[in-house]
C-alpha atoms as a PDB file:
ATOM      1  CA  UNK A   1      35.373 -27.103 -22.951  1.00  0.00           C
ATOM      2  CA  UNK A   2      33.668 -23.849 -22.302  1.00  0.00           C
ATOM      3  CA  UNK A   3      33.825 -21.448 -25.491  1.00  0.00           C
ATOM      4  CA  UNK A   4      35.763 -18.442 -25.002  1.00  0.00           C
ATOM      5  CA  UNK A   5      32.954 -16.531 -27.453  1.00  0.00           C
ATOM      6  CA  UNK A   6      31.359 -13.141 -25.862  1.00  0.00           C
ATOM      7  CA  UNK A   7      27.662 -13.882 -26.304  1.00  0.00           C
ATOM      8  CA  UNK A   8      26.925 -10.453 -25.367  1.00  0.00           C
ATOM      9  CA  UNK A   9      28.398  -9.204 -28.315  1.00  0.00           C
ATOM     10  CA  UNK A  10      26.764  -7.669 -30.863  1.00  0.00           C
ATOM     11  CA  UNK A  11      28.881  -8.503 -34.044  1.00  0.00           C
ATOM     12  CA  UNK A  12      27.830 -12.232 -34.400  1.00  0.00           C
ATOM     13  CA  UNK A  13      24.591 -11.543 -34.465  1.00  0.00           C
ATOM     14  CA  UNK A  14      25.396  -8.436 -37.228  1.00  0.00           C
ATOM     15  CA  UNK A  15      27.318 -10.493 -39.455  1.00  0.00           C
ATOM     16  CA  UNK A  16      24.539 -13.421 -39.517  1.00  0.00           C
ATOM     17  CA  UNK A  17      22.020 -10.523 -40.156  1.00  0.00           C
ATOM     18  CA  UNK A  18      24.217  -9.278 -43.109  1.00  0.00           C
ATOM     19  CA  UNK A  19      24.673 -12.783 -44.683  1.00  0.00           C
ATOM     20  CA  UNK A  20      20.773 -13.020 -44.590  1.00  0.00           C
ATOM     21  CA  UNK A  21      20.500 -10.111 -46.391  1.00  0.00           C
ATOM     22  CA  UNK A  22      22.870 -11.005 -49.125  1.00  0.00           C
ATOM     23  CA  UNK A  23      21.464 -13.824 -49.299  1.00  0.00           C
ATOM     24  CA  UNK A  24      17.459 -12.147 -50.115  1.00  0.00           C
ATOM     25  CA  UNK A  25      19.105  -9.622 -52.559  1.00  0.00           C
ATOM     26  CA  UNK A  26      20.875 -12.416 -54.330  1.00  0.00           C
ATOM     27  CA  UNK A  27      17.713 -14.830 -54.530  1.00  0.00           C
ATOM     28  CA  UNK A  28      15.061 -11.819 -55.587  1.00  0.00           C
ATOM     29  CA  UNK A  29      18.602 -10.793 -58.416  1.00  0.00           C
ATOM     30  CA  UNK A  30      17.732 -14.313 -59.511  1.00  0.00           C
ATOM     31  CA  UNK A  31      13.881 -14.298 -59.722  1.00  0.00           C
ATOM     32  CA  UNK A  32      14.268 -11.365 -61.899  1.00  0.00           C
ATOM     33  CA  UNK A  33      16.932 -12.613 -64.175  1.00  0.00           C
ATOM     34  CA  UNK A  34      14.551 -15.839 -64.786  1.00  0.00           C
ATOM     35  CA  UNK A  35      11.475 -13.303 -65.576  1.00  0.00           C
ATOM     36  CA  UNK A  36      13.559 -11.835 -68.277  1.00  0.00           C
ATOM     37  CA  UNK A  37      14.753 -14.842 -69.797  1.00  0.00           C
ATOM     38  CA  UNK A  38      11.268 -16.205 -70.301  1.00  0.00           C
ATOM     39  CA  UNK A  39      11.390 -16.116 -74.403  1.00  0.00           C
ATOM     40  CA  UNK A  40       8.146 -14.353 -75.282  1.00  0.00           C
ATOM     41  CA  UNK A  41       6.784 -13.378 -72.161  1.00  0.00           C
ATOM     42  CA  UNK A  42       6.444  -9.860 -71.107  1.00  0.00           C
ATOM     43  CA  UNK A  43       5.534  -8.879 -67.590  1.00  0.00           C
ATOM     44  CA  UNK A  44       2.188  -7.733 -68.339  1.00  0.00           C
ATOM     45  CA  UNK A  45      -0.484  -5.473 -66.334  1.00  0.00           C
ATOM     46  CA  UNK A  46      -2.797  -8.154 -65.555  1.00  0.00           C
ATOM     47  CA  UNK A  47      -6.536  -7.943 -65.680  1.00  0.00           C
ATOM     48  CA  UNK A  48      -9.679 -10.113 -65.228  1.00  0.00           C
ATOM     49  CA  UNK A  49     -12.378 -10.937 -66.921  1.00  0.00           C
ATOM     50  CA  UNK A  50     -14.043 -13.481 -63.857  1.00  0.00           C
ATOM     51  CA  UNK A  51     -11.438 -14.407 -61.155  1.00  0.00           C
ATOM     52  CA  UNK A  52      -8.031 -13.433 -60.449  1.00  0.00           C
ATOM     53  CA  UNK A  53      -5.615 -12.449 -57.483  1.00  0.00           C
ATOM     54  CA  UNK A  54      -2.674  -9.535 -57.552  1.00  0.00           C
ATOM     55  CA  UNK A  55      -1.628  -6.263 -58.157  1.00  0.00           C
ATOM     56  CA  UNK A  56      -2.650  -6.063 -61.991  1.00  0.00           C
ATOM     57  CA  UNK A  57      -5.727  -8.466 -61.775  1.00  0.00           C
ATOM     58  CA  UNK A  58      -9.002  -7.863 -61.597  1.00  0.00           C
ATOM     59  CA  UNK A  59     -12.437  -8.970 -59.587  1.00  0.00           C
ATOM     60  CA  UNK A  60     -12.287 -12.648 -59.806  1.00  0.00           C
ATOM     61  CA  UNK A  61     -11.098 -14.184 -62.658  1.00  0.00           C
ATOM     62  CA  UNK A  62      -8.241 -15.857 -65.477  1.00  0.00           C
ATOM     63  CA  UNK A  63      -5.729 -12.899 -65.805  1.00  0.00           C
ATOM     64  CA  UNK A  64      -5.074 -11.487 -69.103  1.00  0.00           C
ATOM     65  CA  UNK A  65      -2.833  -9.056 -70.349  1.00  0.00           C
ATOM     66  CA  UNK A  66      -3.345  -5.943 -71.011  1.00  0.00           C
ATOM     67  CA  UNK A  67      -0.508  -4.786 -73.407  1.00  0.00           C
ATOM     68  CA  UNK A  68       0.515  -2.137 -70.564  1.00  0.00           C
ATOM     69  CA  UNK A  69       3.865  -2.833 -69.225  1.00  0.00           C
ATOM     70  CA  UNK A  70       4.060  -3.459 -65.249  1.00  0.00           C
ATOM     71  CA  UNK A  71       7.335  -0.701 -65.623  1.00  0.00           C
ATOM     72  CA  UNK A  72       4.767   1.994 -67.426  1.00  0.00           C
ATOM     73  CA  UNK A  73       2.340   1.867 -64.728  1.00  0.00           C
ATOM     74  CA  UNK A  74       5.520   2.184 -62.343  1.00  0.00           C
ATOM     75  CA  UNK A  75       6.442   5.238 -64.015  1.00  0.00           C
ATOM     76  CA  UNK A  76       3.436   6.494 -63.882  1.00  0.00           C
ATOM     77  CA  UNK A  77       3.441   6.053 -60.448  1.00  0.00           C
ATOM     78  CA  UNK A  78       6.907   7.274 -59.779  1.00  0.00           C
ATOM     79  CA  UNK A  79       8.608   3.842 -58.246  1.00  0.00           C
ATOM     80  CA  UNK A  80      11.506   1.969 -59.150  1.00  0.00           C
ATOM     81  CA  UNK A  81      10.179   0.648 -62.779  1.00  0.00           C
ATOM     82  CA  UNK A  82      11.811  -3.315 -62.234  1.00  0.00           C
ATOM     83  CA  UNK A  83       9.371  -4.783 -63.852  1.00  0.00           C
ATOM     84  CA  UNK A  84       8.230  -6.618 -61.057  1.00  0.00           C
ATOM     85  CA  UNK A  85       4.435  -6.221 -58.985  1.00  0.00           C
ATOM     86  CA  UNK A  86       5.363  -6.323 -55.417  1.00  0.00           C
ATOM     87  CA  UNK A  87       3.976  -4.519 -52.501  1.00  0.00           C
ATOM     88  CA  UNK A  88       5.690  -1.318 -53.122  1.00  0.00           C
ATOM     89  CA  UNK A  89       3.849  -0.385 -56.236  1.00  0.00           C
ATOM     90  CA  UNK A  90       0.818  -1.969 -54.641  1.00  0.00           C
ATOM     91  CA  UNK A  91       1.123   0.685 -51.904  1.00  0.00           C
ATOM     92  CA  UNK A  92       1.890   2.980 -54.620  1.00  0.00           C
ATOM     93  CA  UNK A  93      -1.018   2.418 -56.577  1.00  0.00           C
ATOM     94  CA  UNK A  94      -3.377   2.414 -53.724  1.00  0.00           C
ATOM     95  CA  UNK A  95      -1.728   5.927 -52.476  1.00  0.00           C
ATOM     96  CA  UNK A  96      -2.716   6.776 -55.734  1.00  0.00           C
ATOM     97  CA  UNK A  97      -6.033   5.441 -56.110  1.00  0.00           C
ATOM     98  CA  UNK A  98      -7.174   7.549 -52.838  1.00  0.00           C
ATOM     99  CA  UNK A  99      -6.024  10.931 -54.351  1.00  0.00           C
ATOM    100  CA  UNK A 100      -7.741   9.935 -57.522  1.00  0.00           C
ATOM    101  CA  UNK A 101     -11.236   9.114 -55.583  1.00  0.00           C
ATOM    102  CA  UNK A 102     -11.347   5.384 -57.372  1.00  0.00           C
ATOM    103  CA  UNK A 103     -11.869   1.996 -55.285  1.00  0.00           C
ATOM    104  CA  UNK A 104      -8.738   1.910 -53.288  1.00  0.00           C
ATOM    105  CA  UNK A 105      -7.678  -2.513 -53.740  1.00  0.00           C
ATOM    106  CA  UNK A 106      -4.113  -1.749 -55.039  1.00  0.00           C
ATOM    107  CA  UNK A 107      -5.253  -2.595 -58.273  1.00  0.00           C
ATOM    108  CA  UNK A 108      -4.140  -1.222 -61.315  1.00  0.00           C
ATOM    109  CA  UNK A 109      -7.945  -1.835 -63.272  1.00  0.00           C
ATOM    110  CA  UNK A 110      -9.481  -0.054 -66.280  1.00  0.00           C
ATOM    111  CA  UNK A 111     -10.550   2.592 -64.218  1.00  0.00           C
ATOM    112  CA  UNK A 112      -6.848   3.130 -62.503  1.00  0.00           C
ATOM    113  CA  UNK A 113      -5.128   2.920 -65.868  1.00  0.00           C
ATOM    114  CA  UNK A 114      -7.259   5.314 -67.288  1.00  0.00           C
ATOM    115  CA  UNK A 115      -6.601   7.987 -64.215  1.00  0.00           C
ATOM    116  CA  UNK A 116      -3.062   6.871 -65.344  1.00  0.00           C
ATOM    117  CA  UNK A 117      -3.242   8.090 -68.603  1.00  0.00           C
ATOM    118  CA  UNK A 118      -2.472   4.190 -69.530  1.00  0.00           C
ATOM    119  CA  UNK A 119      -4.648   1.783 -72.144  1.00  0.00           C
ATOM    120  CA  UNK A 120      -6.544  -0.922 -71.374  1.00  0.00           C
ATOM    121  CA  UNK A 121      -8.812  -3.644 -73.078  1.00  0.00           C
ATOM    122  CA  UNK A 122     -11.736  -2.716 -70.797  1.00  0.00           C
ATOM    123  CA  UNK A 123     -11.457   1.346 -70.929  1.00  0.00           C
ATOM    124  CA  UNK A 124     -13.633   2.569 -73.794  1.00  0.00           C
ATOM    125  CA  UNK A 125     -12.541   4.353 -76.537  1.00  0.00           C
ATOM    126  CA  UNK A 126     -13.610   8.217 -77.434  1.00  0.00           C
ATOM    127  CA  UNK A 127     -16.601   7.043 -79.528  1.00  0.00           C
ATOM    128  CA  UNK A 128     -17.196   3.908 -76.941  1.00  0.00           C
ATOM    129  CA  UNK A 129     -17.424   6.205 -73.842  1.00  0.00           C
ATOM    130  CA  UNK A 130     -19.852   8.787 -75.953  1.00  0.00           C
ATOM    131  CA  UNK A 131     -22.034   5.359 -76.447  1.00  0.00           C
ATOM    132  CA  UNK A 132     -22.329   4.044 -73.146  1.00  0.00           C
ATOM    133  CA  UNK A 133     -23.356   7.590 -71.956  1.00  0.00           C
ATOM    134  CA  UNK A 134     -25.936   7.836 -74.460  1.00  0.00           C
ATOM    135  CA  UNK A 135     -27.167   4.782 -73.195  1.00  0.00           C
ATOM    136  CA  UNK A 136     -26.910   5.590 -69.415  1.00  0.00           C
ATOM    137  CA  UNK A 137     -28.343   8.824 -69.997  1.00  0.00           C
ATOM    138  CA  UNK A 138     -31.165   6.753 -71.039  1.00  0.00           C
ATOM    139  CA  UNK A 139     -31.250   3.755 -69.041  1.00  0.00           C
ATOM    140  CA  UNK A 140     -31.298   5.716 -65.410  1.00  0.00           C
ATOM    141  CA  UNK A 141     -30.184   9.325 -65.911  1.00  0.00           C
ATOM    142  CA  UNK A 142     -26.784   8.397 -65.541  1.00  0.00           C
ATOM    143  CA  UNK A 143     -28.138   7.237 -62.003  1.00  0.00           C
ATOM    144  CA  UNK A 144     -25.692   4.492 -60.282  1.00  0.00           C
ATOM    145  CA  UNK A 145     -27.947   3.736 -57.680  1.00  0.00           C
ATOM    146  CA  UNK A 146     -31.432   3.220 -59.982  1.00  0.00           C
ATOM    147  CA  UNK A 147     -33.224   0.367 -59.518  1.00  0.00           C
ATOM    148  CA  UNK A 148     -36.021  -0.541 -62.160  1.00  0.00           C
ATOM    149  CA  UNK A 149     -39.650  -0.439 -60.490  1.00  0.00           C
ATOM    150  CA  UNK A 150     -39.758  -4.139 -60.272  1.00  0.00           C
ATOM    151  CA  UNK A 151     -36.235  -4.709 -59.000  1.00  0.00           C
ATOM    152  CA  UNK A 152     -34.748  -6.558 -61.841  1.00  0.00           C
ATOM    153  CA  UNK A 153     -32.413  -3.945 -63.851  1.00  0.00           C
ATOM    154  CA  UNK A 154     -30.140  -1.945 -61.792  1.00  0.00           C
ATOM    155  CA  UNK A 155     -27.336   0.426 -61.613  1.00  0.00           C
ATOM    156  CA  UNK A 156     -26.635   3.054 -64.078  1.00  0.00           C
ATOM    157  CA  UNK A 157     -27.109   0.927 -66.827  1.00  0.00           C
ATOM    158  CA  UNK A 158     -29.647  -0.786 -65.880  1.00  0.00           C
ATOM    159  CA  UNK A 159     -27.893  -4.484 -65.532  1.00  0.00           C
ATOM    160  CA  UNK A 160     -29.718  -7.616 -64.478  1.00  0.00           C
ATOM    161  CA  UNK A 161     -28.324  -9.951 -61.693  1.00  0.00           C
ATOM    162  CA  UNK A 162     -26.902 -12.799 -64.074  1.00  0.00           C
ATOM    163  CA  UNK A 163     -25.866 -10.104 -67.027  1.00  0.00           C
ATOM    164  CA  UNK A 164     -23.960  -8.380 -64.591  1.00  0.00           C
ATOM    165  CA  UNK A 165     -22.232 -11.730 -62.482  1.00  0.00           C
ATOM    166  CA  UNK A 166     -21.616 -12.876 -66.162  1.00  0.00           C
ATOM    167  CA  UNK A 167     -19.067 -10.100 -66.390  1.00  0.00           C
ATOM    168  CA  UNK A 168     -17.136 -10.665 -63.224  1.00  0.00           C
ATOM    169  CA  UNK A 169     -19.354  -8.230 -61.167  1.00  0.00           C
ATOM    170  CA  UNK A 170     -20.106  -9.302 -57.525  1.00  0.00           C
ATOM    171  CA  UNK A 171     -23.095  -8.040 -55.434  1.00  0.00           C
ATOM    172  CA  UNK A 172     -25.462  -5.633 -56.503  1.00  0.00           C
ATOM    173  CA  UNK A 173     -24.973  -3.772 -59.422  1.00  0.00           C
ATOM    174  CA  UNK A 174     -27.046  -0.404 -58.239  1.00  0.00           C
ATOM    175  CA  UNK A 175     -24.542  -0.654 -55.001  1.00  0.00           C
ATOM    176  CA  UNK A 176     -21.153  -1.105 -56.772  1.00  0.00           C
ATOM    177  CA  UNK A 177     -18.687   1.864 -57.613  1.00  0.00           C
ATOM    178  CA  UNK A 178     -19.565   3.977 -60.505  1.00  0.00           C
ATOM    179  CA  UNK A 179     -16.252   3.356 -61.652  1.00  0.00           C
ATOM    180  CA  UNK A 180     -16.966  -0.542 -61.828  1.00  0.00           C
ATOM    181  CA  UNK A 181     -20.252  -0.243 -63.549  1.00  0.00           C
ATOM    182  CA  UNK A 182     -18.816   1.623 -65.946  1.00  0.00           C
ATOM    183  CA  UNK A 183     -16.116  -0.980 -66.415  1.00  0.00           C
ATOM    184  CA  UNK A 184     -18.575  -3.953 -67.041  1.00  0.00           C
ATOM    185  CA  UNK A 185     -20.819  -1.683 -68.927  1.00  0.00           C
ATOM    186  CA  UNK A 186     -17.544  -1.396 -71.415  1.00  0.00           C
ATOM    187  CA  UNK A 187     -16.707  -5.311 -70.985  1.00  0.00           C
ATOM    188  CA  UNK A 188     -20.540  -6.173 -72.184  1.00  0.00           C
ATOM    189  CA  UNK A 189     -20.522  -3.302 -74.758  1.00  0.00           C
ATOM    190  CA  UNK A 190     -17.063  -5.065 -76.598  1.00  0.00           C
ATOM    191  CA  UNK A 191     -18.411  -8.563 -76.297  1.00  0.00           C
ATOM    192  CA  UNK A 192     -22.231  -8.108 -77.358  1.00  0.00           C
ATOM    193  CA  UNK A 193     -22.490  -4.621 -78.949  1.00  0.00           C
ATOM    194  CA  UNK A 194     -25.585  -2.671 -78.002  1.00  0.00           C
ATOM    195  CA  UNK A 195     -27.650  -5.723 -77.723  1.00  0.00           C
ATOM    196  CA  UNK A 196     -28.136  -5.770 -74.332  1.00  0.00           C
ATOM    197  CA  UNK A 197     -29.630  -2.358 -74.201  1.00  0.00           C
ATOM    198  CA  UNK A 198     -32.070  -2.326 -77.391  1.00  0.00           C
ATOM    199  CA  UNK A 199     -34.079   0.678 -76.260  1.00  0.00           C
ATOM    200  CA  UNK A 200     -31.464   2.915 -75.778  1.00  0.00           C
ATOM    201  CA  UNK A 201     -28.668   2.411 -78.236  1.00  0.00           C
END
């Protein structure tokens, strides 16, 4: 028997669209209620030390966390602070990233946290920063792009090939974002002191 249904009409097709919808908001209400419920486990700004994929990791490595709250970088950034690293405060942090001058990846690194006015592991305290001056002052002038005479140290703190890949750097150091080479710089500083630089510390 031939349906008697107007298939030119529009209202079907809203009311299936509006069920869809309901049904998203209710599965993403969900999602969150299970990330809160997690005993212990606090949404955490994620960072890397080798290998790692996402908003709040880093280069390429095992995330850790940073003690800064997803929601405080939000705030920062002026979104809706739910907690939760999707592609809005992706966009958000590479919007804000570009008006900063940093590496624009959507990121929120050492480097972006400390534009942020946020804390992080990696970002070097007062007298840490003063230090791995001093010792780019004297390793290449404070030069990014120096490169030793025989090729081997490079960068603005003079970092070897397997120092630097040791630290989750990629490529060549003398060609990588000051920013970045001042983030490993700060990684090998916490983990080995001023041992890797024992003519200028």
């Amino acid at each position: 028997m031939a349906s008697n249904r107007d298939l030119s009409s529009p209202i079907p097709w809203r009311r299936s669209l509006r069920a869809s919808h309901a049904r998203r908001v209710q599965r993403a209400r969900r999602r969150r209620r299970a990330l809160r419920g997690r005993a212990g486990v606090t949404l955490a700004v994620l960072l890397s030390t080798v290998a790692a994929t996402g908003a709040f990791a880093q280069d390429a490595a095992t995330p850790q966390a940073s003690g800064t709250s997803v929601r405080a970088v939000q705030q920062k950034l002026g979104v809706t602070a739910d907690g939760v690293s999707g592609p809005r405060t992706r966009s958000a942090i590479k919007r804000f990233q570009r008006a900063h001058g940093l590496a624009v990846d959507g990121i929120a690194g050492p480097a972006t946290l400390a534009a942020l006015g946020l804390t992080s592991p990696d970002t070097p305290s007062d007298d840490g920063g003063a230090q791995l001056a001093q010792i780019a002052q004297c390793e290449s002038g404070g030069n990014p792009s120096a490169v030793s005479a025989d090729g081997t140290y490079r960068g603005k703190y003079q970092f070897d090939r397997e120092t630097w890949r040791a630290m989750g750097g990629s490529g060549d150091p003398a060609e990588a974002p000051e920013a970045e080479q001042d983030r490993i710089a700060a990684k090998l500083l916490a983990a080995r002191g001023t041992a890797p630089w024992p003519n200028c510390a």
